[in-house]
PDB file of N, CA and C in Angstrom:
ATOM      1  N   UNK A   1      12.574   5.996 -24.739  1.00  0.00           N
ATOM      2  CA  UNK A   1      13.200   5.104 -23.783  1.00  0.00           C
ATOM      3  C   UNK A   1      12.630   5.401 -22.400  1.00  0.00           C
ATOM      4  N   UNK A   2      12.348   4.469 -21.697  1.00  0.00           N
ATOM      5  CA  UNK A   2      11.117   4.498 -20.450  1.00  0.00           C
ATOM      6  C   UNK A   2      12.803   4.305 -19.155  1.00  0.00           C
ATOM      7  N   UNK A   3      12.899   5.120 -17.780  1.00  0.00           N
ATOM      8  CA  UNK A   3      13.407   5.457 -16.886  1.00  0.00           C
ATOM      9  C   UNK A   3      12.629   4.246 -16.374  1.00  0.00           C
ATOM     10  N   UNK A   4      13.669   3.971 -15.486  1.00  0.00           N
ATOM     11  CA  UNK A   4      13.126   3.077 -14.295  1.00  0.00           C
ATOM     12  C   UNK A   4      13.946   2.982 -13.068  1.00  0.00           C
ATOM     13  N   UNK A   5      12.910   3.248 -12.023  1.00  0.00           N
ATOM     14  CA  UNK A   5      13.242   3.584 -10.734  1.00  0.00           C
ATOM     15  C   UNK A   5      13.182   2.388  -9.643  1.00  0.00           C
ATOM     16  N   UNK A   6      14.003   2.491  -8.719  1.00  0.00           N
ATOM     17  CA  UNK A   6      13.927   1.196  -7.940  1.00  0.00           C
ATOM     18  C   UNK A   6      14.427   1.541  -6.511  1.00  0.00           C
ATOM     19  N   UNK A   7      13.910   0.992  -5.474  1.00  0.00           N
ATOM     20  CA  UNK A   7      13.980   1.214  -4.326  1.00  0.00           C
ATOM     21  C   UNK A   7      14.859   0.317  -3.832  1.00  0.00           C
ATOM     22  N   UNK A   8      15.480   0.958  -2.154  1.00  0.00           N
ATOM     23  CA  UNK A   8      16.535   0.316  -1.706  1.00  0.00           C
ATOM     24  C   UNK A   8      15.575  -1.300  -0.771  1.00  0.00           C
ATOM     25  N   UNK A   9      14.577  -1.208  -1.165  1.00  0.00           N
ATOM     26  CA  UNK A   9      14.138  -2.552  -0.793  1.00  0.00           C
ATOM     27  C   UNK A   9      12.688  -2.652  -1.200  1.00  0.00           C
ATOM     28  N   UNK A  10      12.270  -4.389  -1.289  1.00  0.00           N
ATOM     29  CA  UNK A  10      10.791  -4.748  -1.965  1.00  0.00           C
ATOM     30  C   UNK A  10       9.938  -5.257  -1.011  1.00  0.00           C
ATOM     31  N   UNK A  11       8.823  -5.527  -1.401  1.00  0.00           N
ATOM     32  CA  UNK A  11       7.535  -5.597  -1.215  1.00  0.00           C
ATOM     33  C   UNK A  11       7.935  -6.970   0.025  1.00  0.00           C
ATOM     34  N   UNK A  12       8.666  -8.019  -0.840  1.00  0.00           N
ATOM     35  CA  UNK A  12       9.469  -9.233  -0.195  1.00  0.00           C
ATOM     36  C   UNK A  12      11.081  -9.688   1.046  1.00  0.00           C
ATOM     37  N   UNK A  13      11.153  -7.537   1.148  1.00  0.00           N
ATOM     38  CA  UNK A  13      11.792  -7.540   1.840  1.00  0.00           C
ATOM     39  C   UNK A  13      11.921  -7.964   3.906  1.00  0.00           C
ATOM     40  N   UNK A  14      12.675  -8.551   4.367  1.00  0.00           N
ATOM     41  CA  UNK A  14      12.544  -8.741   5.413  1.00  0.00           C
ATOM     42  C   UNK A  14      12.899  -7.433   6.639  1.00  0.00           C
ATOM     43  N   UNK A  15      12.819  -6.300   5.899  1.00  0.00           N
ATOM     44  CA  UNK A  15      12.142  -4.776   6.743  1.00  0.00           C
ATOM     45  C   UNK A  15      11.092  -4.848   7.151  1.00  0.00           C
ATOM     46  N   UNK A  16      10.254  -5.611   5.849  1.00  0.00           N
ATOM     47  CA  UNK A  16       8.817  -5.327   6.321  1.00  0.00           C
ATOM     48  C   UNK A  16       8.193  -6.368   7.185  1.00  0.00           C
ATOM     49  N   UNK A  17       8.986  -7.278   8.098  1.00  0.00           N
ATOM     50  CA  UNK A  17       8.403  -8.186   8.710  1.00  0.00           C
ATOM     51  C   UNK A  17       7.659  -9.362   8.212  1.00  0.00           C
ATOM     52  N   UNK A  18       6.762  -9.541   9.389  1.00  0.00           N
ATOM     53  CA  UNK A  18       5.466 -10.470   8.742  1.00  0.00           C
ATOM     54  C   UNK A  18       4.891 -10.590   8.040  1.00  0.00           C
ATOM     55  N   UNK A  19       4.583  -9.137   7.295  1.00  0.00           N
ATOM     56  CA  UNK A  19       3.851  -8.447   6.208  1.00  0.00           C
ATOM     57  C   UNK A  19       4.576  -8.673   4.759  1.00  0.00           C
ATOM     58  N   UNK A  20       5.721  -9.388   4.683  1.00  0.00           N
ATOM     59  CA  UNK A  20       6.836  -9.264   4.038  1.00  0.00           C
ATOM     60  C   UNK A  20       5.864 -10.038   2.818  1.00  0.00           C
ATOM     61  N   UNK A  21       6.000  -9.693   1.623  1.00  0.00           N
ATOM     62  CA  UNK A  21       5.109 -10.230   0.361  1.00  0.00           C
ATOM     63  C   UNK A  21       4.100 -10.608   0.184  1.00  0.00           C
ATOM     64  N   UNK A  22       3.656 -10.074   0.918  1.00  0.00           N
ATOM     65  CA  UNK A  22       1.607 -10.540   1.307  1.00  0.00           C
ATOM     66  C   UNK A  22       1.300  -8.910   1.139  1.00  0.00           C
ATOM     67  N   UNK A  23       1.247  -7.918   0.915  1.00  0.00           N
ATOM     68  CA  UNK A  23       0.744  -6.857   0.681  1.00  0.00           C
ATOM     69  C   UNK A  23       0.389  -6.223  -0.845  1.00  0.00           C
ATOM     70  N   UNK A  24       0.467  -6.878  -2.054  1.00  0.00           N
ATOM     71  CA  UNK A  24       0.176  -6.716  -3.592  1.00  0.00           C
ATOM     72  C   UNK A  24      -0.685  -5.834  -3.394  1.00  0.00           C
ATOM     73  N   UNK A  25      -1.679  -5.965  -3.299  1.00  0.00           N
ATOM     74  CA  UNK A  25      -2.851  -5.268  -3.346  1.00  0.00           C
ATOM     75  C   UNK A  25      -2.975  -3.722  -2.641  1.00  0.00           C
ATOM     76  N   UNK A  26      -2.394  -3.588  -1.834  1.00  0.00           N
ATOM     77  CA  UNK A  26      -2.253  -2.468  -1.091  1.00  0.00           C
ATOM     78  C   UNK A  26      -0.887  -1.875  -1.625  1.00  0.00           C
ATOM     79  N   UNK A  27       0.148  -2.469  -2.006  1.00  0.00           N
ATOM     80  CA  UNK A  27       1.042  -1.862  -2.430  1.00  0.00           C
ATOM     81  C   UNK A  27       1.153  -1.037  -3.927  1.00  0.00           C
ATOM     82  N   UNK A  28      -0.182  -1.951  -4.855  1.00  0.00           N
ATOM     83  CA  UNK A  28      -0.542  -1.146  -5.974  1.00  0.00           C
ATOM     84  C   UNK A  28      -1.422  -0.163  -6.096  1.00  0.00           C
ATOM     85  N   UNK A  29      -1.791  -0.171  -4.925  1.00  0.00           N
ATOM     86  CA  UNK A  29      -3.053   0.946  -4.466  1.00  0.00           C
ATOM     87  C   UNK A  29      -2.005   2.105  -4.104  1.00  0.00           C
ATOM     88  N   UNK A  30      -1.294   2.052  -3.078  1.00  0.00           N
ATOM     89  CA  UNK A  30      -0.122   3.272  -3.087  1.00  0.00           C
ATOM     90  C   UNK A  30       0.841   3.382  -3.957  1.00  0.00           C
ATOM     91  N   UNK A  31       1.081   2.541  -5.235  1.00  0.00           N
ATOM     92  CA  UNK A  31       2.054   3.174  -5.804  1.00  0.00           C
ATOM     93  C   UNK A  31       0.717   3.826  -6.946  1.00  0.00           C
ATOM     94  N   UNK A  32      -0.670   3.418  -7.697  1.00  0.00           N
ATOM     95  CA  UNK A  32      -1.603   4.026  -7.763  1.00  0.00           C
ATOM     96  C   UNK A  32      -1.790   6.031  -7.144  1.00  0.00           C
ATOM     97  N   UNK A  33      -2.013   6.025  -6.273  1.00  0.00           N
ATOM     98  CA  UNK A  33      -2.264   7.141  -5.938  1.00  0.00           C
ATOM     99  C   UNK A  33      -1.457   7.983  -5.901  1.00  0.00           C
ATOM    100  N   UNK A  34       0.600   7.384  -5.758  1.00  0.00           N
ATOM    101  CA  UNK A  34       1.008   8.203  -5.877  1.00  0.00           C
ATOM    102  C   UNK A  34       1.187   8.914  -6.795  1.00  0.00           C
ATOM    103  N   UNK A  35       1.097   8.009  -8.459  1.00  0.00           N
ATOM    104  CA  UNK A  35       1.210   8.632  -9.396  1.00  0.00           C
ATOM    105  C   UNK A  35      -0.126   9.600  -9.342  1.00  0.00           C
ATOM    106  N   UNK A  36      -1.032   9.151  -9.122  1.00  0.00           N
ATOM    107  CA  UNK A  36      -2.562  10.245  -9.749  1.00  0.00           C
ATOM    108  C   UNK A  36      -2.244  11.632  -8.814  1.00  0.00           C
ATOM    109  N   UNK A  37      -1.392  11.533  -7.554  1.00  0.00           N
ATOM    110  CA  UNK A  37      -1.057  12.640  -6.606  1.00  0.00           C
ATOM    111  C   UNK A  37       0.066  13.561  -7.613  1.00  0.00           C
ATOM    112  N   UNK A  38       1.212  12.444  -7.574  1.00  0.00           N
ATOM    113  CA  UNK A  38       2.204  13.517  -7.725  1.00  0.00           C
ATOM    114  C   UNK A  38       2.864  13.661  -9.575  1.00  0.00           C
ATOM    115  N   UNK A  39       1.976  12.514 -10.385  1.00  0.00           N
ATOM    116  CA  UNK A  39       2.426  12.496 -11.618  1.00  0.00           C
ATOM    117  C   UNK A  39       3.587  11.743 -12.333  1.00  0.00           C
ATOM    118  N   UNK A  40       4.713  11.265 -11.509  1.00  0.00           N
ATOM    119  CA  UNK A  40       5.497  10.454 -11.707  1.00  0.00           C
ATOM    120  C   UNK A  40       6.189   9.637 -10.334  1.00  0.00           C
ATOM    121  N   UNK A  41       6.480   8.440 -10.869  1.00  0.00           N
ATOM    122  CA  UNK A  41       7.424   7.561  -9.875  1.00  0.00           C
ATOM    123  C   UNK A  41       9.023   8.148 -10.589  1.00  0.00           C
ATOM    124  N   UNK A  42      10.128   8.595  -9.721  1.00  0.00           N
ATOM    125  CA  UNK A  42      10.802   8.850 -10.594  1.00  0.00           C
ATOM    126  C   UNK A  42      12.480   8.689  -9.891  1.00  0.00           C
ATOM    127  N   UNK A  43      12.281   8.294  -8.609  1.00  0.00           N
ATOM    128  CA  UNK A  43      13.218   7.839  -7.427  1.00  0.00           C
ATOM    129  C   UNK A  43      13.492   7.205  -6.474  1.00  0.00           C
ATOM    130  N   UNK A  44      14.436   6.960  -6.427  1.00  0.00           N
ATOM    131  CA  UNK A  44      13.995   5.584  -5.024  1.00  0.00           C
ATOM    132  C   UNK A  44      13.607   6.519  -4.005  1.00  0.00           C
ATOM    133  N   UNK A  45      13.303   7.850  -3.663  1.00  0.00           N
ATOM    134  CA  UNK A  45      12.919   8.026  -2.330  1.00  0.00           C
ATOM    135  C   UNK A  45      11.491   7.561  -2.750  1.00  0.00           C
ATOM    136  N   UNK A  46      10.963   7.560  -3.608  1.00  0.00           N
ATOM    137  CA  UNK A  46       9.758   7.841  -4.203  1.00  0.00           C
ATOM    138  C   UNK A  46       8.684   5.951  -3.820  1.00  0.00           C
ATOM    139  N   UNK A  47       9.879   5.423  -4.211  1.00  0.00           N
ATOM    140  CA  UNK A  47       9.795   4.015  -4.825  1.00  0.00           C
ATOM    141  C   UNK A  47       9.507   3.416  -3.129  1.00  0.00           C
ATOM    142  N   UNK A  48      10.723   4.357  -2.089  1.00  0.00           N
ATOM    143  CA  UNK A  48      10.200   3.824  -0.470  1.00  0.00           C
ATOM    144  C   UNK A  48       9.156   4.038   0.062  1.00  0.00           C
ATOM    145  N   UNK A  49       9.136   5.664   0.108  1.00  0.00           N
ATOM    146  CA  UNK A  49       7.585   5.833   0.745  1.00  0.00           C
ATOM    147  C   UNK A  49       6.349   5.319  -0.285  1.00  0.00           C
ATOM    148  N   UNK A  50       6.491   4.765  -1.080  1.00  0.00           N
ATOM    149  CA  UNK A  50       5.417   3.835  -1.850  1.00  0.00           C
ATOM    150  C   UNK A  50       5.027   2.990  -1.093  1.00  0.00           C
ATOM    151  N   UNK A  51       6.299   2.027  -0.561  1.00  0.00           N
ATOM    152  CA  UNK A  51       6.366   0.745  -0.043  1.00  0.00           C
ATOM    153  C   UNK A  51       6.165   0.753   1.365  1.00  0.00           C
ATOM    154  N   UNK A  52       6.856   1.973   1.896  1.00  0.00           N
ATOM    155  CA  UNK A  52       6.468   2.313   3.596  1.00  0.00           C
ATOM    156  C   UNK A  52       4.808   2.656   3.590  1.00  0.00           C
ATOM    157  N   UNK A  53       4.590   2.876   2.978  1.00  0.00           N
ATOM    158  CA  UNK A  53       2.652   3.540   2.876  1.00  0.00           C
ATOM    159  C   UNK A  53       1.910   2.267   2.931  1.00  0.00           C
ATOM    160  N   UNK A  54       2.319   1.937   1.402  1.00  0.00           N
ATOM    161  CA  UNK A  54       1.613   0.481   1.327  1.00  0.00           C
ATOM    162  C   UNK A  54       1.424  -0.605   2.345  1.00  0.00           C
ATOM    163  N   UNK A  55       2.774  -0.339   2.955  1.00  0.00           N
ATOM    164  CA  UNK A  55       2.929  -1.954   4.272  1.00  0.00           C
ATOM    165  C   UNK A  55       1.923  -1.462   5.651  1.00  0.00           C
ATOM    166  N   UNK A  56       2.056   0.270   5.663  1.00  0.00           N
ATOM    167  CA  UNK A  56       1.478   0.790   6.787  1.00  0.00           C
ATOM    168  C   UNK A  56      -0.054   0.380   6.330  1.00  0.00           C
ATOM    169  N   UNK A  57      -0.931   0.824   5.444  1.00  0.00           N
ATOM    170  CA  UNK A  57      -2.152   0.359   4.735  1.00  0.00           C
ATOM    171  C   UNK A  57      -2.464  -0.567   4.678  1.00  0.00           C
ATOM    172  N   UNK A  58      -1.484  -1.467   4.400  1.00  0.00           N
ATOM    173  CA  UNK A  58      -1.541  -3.003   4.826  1.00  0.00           C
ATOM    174  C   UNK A  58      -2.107  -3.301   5.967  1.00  0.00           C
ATOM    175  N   UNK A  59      -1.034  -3.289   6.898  1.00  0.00           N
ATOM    176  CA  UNK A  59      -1.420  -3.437   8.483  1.00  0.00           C
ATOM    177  C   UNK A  59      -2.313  -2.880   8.890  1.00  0.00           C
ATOM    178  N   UNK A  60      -3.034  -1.633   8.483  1.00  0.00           N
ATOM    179  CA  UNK A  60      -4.500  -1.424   9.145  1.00  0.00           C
ATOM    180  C   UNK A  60      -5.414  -1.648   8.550  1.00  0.00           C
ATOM    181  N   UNK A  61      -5.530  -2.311   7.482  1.00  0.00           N
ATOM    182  CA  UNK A  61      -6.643  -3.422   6.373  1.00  0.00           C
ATOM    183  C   UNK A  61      -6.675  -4.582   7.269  1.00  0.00           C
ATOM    184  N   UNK A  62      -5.307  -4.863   7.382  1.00  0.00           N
ATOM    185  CA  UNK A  62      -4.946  -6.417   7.957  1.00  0.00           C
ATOM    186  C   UNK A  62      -5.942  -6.397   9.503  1.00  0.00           C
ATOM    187  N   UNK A  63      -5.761  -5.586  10.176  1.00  0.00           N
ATOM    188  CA  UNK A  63      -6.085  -5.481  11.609  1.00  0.00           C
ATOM    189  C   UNK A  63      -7.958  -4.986  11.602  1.00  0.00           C
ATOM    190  N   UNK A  64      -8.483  -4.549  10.439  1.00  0.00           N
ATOM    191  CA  UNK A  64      -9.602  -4.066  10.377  1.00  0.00           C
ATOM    192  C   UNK A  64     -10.208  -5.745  10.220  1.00  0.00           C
ATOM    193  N   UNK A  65      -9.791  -6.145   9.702  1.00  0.00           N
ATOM    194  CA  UNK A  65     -10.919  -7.546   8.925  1.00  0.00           C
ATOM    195  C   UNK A  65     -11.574  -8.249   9.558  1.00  0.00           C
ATOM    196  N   UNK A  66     -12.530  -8.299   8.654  1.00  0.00           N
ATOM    197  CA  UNK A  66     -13.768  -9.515   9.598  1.00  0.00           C
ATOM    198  C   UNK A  66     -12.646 -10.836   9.763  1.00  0.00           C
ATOM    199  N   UNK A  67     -13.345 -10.847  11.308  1.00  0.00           N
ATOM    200  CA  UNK A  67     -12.498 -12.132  12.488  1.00  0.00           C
ATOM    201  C   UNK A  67     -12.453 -13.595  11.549  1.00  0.00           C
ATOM    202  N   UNK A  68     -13.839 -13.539  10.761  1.00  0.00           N
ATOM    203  CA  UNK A  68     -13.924 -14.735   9.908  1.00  0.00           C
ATOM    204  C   UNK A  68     -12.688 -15.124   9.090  1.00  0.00           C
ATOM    205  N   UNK A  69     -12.135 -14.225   8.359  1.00  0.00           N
ATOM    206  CA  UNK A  69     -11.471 -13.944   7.231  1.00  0.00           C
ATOM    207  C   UNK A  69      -9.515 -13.921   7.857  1.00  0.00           C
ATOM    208  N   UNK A  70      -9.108 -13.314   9.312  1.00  0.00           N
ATOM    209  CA  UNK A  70      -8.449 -13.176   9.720  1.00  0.00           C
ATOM    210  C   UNK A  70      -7.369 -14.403   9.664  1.00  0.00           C
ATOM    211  N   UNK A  71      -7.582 -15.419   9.228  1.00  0.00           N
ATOM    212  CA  UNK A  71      -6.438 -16.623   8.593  1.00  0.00           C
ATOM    213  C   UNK A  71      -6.119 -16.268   7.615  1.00  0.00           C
ATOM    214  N   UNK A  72      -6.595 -15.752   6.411  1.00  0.00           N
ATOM    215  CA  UNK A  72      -5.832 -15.877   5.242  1.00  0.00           C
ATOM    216  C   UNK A  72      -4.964 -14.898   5.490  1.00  0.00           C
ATOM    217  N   UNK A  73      -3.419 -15.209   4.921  1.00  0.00           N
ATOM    218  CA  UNK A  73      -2.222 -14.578   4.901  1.00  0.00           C
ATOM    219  C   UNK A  73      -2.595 -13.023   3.934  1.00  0.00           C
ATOM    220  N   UNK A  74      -3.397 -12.706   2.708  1.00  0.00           N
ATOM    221  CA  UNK A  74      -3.347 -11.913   1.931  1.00  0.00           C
ATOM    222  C   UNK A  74      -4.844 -11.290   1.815  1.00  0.00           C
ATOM    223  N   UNK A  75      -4.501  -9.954   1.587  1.00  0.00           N
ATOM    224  CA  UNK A  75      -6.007  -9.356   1.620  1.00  0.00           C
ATOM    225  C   UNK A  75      -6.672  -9.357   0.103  1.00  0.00           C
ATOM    226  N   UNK A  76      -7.765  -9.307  -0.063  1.00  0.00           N
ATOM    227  CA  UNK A  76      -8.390  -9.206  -0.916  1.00  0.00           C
ATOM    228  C   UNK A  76      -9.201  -7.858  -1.181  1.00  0.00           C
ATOM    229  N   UNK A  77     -10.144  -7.968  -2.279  1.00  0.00           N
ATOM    230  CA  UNK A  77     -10.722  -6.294  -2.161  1.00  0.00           C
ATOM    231  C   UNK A  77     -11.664  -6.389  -1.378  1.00  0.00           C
ATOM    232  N   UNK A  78     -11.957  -7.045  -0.855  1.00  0.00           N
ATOM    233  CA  UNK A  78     -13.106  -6.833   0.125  1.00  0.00           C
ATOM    234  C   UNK A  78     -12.906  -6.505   2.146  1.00  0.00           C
ATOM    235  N   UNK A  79     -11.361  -6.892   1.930  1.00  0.00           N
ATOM    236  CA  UNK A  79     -10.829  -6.608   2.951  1.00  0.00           C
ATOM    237  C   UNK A  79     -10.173  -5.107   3.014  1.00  0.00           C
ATOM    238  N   UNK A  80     -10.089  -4.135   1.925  1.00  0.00           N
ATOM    239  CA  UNK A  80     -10.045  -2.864   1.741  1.00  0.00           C
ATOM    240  C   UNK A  80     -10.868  -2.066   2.570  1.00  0.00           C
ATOM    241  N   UNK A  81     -10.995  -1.590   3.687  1.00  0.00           N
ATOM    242  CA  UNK A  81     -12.029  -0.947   4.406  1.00  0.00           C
ATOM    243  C   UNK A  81     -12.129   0.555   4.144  1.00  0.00           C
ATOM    244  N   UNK A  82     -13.286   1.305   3.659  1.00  0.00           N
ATOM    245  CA  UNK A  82     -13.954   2.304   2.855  1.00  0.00           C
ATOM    246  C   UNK A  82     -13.791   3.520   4.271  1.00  0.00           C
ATOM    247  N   UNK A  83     -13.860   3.072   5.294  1.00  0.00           N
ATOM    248  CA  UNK A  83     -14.553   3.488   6.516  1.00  0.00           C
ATOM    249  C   UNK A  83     -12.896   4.167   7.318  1.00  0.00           C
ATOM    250  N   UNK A  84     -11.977   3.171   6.790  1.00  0.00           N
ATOM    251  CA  UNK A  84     -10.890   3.994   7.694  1.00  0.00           C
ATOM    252  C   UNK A  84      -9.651   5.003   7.561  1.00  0.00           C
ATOM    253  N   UNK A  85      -9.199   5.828   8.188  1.00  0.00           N
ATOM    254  CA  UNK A  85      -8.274   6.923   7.953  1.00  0.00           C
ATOM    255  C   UNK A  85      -7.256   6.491   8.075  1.00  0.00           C
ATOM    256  N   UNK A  86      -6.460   6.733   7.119  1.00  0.00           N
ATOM    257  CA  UNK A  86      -4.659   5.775   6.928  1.00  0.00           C
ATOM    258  C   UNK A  86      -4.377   7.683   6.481  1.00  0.00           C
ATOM    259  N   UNK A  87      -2.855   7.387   6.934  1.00  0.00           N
ATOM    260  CA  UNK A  87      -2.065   7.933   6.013  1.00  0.00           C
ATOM    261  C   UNK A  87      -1.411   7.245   4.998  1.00  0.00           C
ATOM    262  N   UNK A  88      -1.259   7.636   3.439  1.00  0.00           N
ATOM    263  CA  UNK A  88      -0.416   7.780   2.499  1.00  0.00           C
ATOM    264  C   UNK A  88      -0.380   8.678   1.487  1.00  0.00           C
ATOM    265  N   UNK A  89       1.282   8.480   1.502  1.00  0.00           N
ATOM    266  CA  UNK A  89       2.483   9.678   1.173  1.00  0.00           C
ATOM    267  C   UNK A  89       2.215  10.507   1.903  1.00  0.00           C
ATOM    268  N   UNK A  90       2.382  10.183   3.248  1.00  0.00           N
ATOM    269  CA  UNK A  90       2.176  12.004   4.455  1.00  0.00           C
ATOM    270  C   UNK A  90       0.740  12.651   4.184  1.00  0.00           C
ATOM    271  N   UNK A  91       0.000  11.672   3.610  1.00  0.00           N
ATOM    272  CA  UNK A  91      -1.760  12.996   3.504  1.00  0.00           C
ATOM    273  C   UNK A  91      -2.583  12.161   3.933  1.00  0.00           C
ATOM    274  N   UNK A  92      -3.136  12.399   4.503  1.00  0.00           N
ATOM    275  CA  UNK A  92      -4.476  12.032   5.217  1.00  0.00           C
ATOM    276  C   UNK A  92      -5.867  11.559   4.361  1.00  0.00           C
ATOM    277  N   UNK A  93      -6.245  10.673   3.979  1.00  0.00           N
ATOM    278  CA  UNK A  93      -7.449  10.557   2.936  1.00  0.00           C
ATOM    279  C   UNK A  93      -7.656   9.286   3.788  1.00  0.00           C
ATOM    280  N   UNK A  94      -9.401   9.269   3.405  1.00  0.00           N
ATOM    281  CA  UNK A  94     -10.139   8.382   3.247  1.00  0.00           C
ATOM    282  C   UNK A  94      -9.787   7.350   2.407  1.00  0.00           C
ATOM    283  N   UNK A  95      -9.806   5.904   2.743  1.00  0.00           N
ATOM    284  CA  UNK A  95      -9.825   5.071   2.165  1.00  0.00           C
ATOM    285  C   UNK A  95     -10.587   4.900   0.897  1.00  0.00           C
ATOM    286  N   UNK A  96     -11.970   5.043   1.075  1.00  0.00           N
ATOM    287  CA  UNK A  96     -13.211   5.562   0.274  1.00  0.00           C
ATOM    288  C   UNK A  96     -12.530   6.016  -1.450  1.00  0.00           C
ATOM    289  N   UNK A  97     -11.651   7.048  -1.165  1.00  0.00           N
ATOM    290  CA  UNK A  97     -10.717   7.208  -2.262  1.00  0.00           C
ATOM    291  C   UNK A  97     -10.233   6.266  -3.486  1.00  0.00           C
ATOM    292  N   UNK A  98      -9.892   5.585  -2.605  1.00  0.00           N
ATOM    293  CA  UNK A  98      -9.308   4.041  -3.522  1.00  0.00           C
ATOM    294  C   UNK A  98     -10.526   3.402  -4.256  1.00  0.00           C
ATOM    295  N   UNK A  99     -11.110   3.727  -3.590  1.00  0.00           N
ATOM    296  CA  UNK A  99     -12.722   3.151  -4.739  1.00  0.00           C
ATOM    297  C   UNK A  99     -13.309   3.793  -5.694  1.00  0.00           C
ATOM    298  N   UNK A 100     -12.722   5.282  -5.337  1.00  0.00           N
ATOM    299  CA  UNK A 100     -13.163   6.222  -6.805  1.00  0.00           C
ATOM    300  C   UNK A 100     -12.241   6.493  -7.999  1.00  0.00           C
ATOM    301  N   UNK A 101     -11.067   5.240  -8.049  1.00  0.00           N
ATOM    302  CA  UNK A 101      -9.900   5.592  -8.783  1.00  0.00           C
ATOM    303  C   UNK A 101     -10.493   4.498 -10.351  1.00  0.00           C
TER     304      UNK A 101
END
């Protein structure tokens, strides 16, 4: 029987502002790493700073992108930038990372 964990708010929540359900891609990238980091999703504290990481990752993908591209509401993988330093889950990594997963 598989546990399932859930946070006190989603991806579509209006916490996250503007950013509010336009972040998929970045949000599976941090819930991604957290498992390969810490081995399980297993709490809602777990399930937030997923979602607080992701939206933060978001917004500096979002703010990196070629000016061309800067209309579309949602990022794509090419809007993933290799080059910049985010925090997620409190550690410091290279973006670059996400490409060797």
């Amino acid at each position: 029987m598989a546990a399932i964990a859930s946070g006190t708010r989603h991806q579509g929540d209006v916490y996250f502002g503007p950013n509010r359900g336009t972040q998929c891609t970045v949000m599976a990238a941090s819930a991604i790493i957290f498992r390969l980091m810490f081995g399980s999703i297993c709490s809602t504290k777990d399930i937030d700073r997923i979602l607080d990481n992701g939206n933060e990752y978001f917004a500096h993908c979002k703010a990196k992108r070629d000016p061309a591209r800067r209309h579309y509401v949602y990022l794509g993988g090419d809007d993933i930038h290799s080059d910049a330093e985010v925090v997620v889950l409190k550690l410091s990594i290279k973006c670059c990372k996400f490409n060797n997963l």
